[in-house]
Every structure is written in C-alpha cells, then in structure tokens.
Protein backbone atom coordinates (compact mmCIF):
# COMPACT_ATOMS: atom_id res chain seq x y z
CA UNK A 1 -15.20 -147.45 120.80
CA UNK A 2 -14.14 -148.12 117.12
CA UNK A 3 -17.02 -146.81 115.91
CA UNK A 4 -17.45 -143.66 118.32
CA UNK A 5 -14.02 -142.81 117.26
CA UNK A 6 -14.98 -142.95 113.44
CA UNK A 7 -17.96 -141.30 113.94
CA UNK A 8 -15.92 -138.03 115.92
CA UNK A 9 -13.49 -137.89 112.77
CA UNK A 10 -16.39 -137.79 110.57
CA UNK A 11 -17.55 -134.93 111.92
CA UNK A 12 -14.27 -133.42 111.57
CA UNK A 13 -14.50 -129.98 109.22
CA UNK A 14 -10.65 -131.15 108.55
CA UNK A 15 -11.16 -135.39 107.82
CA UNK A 16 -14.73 -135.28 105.63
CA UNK A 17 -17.36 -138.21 106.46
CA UNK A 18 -17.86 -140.72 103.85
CA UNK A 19 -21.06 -139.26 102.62
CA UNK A 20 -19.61 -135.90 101.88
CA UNK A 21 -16.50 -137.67 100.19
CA UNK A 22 -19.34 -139.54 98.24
CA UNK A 23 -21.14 -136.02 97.15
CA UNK A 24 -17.94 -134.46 96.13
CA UNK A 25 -17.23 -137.44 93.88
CA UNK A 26 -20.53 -137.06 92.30
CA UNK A 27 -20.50 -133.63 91.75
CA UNK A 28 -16.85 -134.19 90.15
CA UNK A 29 -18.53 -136.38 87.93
CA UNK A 30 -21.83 -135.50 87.18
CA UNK A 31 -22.99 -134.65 83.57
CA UNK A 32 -22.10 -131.11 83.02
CA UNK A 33 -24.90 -128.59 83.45
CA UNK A 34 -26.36 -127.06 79.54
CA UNK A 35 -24.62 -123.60 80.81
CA UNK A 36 -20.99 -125.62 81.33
CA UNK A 37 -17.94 -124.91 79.00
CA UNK A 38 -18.29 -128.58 77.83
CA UNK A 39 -21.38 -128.29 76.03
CA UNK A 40 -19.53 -125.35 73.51
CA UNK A 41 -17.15 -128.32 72.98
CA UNK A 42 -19.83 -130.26 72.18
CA UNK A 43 -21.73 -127.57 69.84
CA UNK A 44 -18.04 -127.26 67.98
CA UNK A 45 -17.84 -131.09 67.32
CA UNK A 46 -21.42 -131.13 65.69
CA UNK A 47 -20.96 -128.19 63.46
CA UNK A 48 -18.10 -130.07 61.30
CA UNK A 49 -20.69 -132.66 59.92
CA UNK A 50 -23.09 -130.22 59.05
CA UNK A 51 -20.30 -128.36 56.70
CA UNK A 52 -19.36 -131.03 55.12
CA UNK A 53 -22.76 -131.67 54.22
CA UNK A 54 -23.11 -128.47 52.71
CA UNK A 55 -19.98 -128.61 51.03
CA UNK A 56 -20.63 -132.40 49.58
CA UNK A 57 -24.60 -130.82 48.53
CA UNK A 58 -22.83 -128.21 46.26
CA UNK A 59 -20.58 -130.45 44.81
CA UNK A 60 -22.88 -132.61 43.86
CA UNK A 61 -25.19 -129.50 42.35
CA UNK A 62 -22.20 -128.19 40.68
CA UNK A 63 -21.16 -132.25 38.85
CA UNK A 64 -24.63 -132.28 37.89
CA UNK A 65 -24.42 -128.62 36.07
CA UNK A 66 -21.41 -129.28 34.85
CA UNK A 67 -22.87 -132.38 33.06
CA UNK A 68 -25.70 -131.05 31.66
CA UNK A 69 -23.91 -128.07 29.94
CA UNK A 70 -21.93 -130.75 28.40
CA UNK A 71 -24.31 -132.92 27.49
CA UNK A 72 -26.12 -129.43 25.84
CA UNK A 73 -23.00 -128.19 24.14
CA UNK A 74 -22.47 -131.99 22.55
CA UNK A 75 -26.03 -131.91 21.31
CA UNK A 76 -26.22 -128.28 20.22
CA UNK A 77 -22.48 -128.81 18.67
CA UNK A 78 -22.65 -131.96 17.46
CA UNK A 79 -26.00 -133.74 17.23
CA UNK A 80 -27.97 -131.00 16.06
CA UNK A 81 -25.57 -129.92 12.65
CA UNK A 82 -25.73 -133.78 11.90
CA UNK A 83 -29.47 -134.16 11.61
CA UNK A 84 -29.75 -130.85 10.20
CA UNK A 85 -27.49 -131.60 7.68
CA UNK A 86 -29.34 -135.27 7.14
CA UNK A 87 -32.41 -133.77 6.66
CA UNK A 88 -32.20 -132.20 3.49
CA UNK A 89 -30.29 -135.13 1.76
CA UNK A 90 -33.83 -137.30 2.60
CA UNK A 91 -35.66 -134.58 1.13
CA UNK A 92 -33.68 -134.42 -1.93
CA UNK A 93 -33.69 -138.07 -2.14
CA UNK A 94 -37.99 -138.36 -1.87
CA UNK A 95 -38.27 -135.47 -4.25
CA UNK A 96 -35.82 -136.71 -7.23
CA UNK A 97 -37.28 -140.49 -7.19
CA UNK A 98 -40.45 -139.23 -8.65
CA UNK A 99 -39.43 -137.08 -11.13
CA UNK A 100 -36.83 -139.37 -13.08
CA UNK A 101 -39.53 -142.03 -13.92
CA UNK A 102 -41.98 -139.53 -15.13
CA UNK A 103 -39.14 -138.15 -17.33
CA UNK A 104 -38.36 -141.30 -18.58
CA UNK A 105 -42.09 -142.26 -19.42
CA UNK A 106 -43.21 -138.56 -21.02
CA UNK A 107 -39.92 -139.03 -23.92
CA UNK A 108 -42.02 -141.05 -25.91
CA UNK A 109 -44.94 -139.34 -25.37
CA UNK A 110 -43.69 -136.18 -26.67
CA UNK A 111 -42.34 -137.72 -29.37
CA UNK A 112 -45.86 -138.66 -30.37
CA UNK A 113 -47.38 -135.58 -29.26
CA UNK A 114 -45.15 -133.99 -31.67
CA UNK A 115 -46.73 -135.75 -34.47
CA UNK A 116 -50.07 -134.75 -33.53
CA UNK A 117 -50.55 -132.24 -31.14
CA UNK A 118 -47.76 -129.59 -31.75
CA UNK A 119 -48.01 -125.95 -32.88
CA UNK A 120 -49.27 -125.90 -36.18
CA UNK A 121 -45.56 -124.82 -37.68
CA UNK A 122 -43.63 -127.92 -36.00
CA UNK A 123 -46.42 -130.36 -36.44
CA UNK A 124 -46.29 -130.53 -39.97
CA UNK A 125 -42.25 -130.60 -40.41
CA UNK A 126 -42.62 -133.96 -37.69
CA UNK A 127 -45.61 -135.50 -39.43
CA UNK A 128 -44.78 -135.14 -43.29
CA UNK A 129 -41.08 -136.06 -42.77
CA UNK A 130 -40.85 -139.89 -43.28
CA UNK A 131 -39.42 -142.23 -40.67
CA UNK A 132 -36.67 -143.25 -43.18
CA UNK A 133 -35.75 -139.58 -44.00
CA UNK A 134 -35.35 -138.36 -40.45
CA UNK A 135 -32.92 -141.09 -39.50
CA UNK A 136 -30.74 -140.39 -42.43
CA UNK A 137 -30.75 -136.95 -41.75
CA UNK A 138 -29.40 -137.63 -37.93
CA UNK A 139 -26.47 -139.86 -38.87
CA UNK A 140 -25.24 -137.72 -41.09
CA UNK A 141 -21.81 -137.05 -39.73
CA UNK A 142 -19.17 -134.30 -41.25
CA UNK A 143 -16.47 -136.55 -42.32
CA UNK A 144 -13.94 -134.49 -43.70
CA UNK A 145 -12.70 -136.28 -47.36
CA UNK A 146 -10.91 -134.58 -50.59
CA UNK A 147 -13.35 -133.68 -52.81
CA UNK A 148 -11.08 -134.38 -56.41
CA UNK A 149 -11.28 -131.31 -59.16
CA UNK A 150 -9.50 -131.92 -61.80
CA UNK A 151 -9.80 -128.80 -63.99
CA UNK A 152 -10.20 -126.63 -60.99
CA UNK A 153 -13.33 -125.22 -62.50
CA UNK A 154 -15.44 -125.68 -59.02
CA UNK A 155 -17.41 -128.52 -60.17
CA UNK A 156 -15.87 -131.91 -58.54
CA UNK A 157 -15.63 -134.97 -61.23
CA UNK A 158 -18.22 -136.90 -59.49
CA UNK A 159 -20.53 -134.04 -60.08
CA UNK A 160 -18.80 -133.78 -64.16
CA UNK A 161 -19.92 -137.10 -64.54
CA UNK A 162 -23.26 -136.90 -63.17
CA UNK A 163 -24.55 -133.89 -65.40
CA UNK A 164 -22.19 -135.41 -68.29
CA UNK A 165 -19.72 -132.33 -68.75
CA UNK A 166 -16.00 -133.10 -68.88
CA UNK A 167 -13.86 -133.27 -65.76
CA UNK A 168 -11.10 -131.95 -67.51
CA UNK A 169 -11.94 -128.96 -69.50
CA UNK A 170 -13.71 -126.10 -67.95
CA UNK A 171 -15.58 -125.61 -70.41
CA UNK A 172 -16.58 -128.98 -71.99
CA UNK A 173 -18.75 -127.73 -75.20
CA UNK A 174 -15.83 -125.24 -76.21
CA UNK A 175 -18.76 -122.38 -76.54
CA UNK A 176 -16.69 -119.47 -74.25
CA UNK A 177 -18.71 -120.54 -71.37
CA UNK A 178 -17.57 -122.44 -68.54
CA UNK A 179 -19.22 -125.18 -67.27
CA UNK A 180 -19.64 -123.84 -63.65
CA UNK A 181 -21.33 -120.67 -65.45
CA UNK A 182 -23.89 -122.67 -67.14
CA UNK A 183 -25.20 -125.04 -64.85
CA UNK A 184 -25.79 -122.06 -62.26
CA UNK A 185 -27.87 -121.04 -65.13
CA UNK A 186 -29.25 -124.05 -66.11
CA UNK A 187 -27.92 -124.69 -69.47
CA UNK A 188 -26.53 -127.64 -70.75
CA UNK A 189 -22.35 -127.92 -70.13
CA UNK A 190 -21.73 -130.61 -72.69
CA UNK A 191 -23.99 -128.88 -75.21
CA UNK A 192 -26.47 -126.69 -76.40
CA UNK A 193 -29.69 -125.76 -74.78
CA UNK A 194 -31.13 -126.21 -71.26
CA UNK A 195 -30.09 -128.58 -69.11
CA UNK A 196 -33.64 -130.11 -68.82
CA UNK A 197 -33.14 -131.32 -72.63
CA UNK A 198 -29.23 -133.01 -71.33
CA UNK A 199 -29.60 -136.93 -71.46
CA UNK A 200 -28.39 -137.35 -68.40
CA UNK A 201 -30.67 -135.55 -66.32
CA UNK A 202 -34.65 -136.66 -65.49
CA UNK A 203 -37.20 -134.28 -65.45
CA UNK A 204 -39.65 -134.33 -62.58
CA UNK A 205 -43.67 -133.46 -61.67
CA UNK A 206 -44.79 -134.21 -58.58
CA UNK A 207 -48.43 -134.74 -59.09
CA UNK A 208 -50.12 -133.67 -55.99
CA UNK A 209 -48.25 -130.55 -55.37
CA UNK A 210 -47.72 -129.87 -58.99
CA UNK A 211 -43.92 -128.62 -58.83
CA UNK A 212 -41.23 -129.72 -60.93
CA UNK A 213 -37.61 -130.33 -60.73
CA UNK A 214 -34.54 -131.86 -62.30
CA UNK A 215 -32.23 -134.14 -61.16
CA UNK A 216 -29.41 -136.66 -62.01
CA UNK A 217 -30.48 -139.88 -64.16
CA UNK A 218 -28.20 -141.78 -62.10
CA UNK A 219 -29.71 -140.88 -59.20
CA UNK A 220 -32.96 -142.91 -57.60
CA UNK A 221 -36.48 -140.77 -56.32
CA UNK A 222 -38.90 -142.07 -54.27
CA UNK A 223 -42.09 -140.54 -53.22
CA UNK A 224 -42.77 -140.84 -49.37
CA UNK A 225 -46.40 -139.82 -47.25
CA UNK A 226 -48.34 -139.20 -50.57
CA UNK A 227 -45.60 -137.20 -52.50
CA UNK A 228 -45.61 -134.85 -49.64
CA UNK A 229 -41.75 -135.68 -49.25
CA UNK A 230 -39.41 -137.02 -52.11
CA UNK A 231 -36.11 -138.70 -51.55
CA UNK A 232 -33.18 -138.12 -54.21
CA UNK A 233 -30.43 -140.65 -53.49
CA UNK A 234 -27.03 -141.06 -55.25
CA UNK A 235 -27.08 -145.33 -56.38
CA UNK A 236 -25.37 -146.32 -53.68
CA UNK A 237 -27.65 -144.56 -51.27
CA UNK A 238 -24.62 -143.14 -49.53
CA UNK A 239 -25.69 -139.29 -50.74
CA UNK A 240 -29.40 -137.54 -50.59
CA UNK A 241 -31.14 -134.17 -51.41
CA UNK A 242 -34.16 -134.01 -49.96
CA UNK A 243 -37.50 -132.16 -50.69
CA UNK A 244 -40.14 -131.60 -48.04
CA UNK A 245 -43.78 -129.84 -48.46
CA UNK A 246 -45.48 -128.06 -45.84
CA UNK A 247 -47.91 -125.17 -45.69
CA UNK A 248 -47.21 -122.00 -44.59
CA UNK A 249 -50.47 -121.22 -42.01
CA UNK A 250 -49.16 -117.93 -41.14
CA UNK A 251 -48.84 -116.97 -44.85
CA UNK A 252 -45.65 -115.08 -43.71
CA UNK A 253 -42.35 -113.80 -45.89
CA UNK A 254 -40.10 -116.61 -46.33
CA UNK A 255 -37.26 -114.33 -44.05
CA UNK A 256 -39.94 -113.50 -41.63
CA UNK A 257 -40.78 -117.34 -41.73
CA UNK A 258 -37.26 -118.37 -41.14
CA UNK A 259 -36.76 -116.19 -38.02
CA UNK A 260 -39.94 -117.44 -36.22
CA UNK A 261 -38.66 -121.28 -37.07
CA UNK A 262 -34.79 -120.31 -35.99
CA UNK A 263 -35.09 -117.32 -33.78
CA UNK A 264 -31.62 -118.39 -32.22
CA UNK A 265 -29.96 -118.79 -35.93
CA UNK A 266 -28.97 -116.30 -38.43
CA UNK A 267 -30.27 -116.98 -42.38
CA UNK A 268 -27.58 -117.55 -45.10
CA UNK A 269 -28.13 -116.40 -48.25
CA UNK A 270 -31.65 -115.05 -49.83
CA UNK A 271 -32.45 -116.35 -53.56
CA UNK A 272 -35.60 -115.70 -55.70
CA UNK A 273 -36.36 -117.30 -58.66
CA UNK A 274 -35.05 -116.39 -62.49
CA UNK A 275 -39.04 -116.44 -62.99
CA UNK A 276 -40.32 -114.70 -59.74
CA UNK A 277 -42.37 -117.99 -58.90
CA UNK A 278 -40.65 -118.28 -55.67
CA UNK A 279 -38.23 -116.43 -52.91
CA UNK A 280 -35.77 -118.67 -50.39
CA UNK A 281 -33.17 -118.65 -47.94
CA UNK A 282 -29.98 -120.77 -46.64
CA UNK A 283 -29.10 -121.87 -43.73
CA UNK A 284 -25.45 -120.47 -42.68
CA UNK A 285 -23.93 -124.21 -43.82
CA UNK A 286 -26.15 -124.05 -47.27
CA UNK A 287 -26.85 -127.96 -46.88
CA UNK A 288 -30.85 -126.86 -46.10
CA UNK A 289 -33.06 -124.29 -48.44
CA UNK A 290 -36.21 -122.98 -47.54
CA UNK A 291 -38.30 -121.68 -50.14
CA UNK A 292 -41.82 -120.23 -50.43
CA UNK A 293 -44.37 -119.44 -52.92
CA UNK A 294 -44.88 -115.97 -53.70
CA UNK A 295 -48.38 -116.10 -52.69
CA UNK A 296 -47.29 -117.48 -49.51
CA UNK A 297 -49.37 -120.28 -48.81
CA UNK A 298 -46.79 -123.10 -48.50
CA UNK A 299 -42.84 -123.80 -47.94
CA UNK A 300 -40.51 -126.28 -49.73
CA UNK A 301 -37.57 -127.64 -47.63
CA UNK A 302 -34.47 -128.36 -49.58
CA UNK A 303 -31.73 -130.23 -47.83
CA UNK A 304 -28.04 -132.32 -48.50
CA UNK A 305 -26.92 -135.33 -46.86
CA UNK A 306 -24.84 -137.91 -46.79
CA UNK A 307 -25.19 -141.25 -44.69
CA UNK A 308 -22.79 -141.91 -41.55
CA UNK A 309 -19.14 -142.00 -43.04
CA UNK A 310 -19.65 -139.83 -45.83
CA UNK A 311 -18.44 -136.24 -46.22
CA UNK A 312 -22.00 -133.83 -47.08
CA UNK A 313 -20.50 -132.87 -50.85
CA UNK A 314 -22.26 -132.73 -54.31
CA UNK A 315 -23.24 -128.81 -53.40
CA UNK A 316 -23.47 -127.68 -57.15
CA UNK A 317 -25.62 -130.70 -58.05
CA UNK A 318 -28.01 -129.11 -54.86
CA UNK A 319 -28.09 -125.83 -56.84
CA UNK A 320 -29.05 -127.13 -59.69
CA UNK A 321 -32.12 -128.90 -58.04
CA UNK A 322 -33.18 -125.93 -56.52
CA UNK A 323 -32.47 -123.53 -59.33
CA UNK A 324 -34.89 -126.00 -61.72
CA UNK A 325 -37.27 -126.03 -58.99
CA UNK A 326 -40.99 -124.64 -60.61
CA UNK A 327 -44.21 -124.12 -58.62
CA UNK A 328 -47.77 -124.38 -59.73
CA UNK A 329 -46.50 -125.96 -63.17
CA UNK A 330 -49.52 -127.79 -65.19
C-alpha cells in the first residue's frame, strides 16, 4: 500500500515524480546552449587576453624603434665625426714619413750637384770658390766695434798704418792734398808718385788670368783652385778681401749681369775704370764688387770680410784694391 500510495502522488500534476524532479535538476544544470547569455560572458572574458597581447606586441615594436634610432643617432653623432676626423691624421701621418728622409738624404746631394751640375752662372761661383773661402765668408758676423780716426780724415789708423800715411795729419806729405783724396786716386799719401811705387804696398800679377792688383805688404795672398780665386788676409787672419774669377757665358752688361744673379736685390753703386778696361757694381752694403771686362767675356768678384767676432771694416783699403785692379795686363 506504501508503494501504491507513492506511486498516486507521483502522478500528481501538484507533487512531481522523482524522475521529473530529476529532469528539472538537469536542465537547471546543464551546460548552457551556444545561443545562451553565458556564452557572451564567456566571449567578454577571452577578449581581455587578446588586448593585452596587442598592446604588449606594440610595446615591444615601439622599445625596439626607439633603440635603434638611438643606437643611429650615437653612431651618426658620435662614432662617425670620430673616425672621420681619425682618418685624415693617418693619412697625414703615411704621407709626411716619406718625405722627411728623402729631404734629409737629397741636402747633400744638392750640395754636390751644385758643384757640377748647376746652371752654367751658379756652377762656376760654387766650383771656383775654395772650401776655405766659403766658410769664412759664412761666419762672418756684423759685430759692431769703434773704428778709431784720429785726424778725422775718413781713413781709420789701422788703415794709416797699413798704406804708411800718418794717422794724425790729413794730409801726411804736406802737398795740399789730403790723404783720403789720394788714395781714391791712387797716389802715394806719404809721398810722391803712385801708390804702386809706396814701400808698403806689393804689387800683384796673377799669371793665369793676367790681372793685376795692389795690396798691403803686411797683408798675406794665397792663390786657391789654380789662381782662379786669391785670398788677401790681414796677419792675423782675422780680416780678408777676396777676389774670385768666373766667366761671363752670357757675355752680358755687368748691370744686366747683376740683375739676372740678384733679381730680388737692388745694385749699389756703378764704377768704371780711370782706364776704361773695366765697368762694376756694389752691392747695397759695398762689402762685394762685381766687375766685368769690357769685352764681356768674364766677371771678377770683389768682396770684405772679417772672421766671426770681428766688425767687416778696412773699406778704403777695399777701394784701393779694386781701384788698382788691371785686366789683360802683360
């Protein structure tokens, strides 16, 4: 009867069976159909991830951009001025080794060239000067030194004593001229005649080249490179004048001559002979004379020294060498 009676309130519309209690509990609880509001939930949960996906992606793009432009700017700004500025100092560096060696090397081969292989104008001042000559000529220094006077006559009494005049008279012979006046005419200060005939002067030939000259007998010559070049020197060998031969190829003017040699310098004073034999110019400090032939064919260089501590004096005594100078004597 218990189970009649259970069976009559299952049937019930009002007291559900079991087995309809048991379908309403699983459709309660049953997945949710794709068409149910629970799957939107769903679709809304999954869509965060995929944003922050996105989002992390273009982070990650834009750290990576971000570090090349840097890394582009540093090397454009920075690394690429410093090698460019490198480069050249290499460059300098593989182009200068080379050249200061080759300088050093050619100096004394120009030197010697000089001697031999120069223009025919410069090759014969280098090869007929002597060795000894050219070094006295370069330490010649302008010392500056009182040059004593004592009768103010322009004639210093070094060069009184050398031509044997009187330091202290200006005019040592008493004849009305004064001593000055005759030795720039070559007569004799302390007496009568020339001044080739004084006892204290030497006359001289030079054999080869067969000009003549006066000069102090106190005084020492020497004949250097086959009398091509003579050396007056004072005793003590601490004053010079100088005489140097070379030919003049170009058989110019002895001005014209001068001003190819010197084109940079302007000539001194022009002089020609009291006998027409020969024509010559200064230099603007009239310690160096060149002088020329009149036929042209060769030039005589005059010059006054001193050795390194002396002051470049005895001008008056230089005159008078190059005033007695003679050309083509016999």
């Amino acid at each position: 009867m218990f189970f009649k009676g259970k069976k009559s309130n299952s049937e019930n519309p009002n007291n559900p069976s079991f087995s309809e209690r048991l379908n309403q509990d699983f459709v309660v609880h049953n997945m949710p159909s794709p068409v149910s509001s629970g799957i939107t939930v769903r679709k809304q949960s999954l869509a965060a991830p995929e944003n922050h996906k996105k989002t992390g992606i273009m982070i990650i793009s834009g750290g990576i951009i971000l570090v090349t432009g840097l890394l582009y700017g540093a090397y454009v700004l920075i690394i690429q001025p410093s090698l460019e500025t490198k480069a050249p100092v290499t460059e300098e560096i593989v182009t200068e080794l080379p050249v200061q060696p080759v300088v050093q090397e050619n100096q004394p081969t120009e030197i010697i060239a000089s001697s031999s292989v120069e223009s025919p104008v410069i090759a014969p001042i280098t090869v007929e000067a002597p060795t000894t000559t050219v070094n006295i000529e370069e330490i010649v220094t302008p010392v500056q030194a009182s040059i004593i006077d004592a009768d103010s006559d322009g004639l210093s009494d070094e060069e009184e004593r050398l031509i044997g005049s009187n330091p202290n008279k200006i005019d040592s012979d008493g004849d009305g001229n004064a001593d000055l006046i005759e030795l720039q005419n070559s007569y004799n200060p302390s007496g009568s005649g020339r001044l080739s005939s004084s006892l204290s002067m030497i006359n001289y030939r030079n054999p080869a080249l067969k000009y003549s000259l006066i000069y102090p007998k106190e005084w020492l010559l020497k004949n250097l490179n086959d009398n091509e070049t003579i050396l007056i020197s004072s005793a003590d060998e601490k004053y010079f004048i100088q005489v140097i031969h070379q030919f003049n190829s170009q058989r110019l003017d002895i001005s014209d001559w001068y001003q190819t040699e010197f084109p940079d310098q302007q000539a001194g004073e022009v002089r020609i002979a009291a006998d027409g034999s020969w024509q010559g110019v200064y230099n603007q400090d009239k310690n160096i004379f060149y002088l020329s032939d009149m036929i042209k064919q060769n030039i005589y260089i005059f010059s006054l020294g001193a050795t390194e501590g002396n002051t470049i004096n005895h001008e008056r005594l230089f005159e008078l060498v190059i005033n007695s100078f003679r050309v083509n004597t016999k």
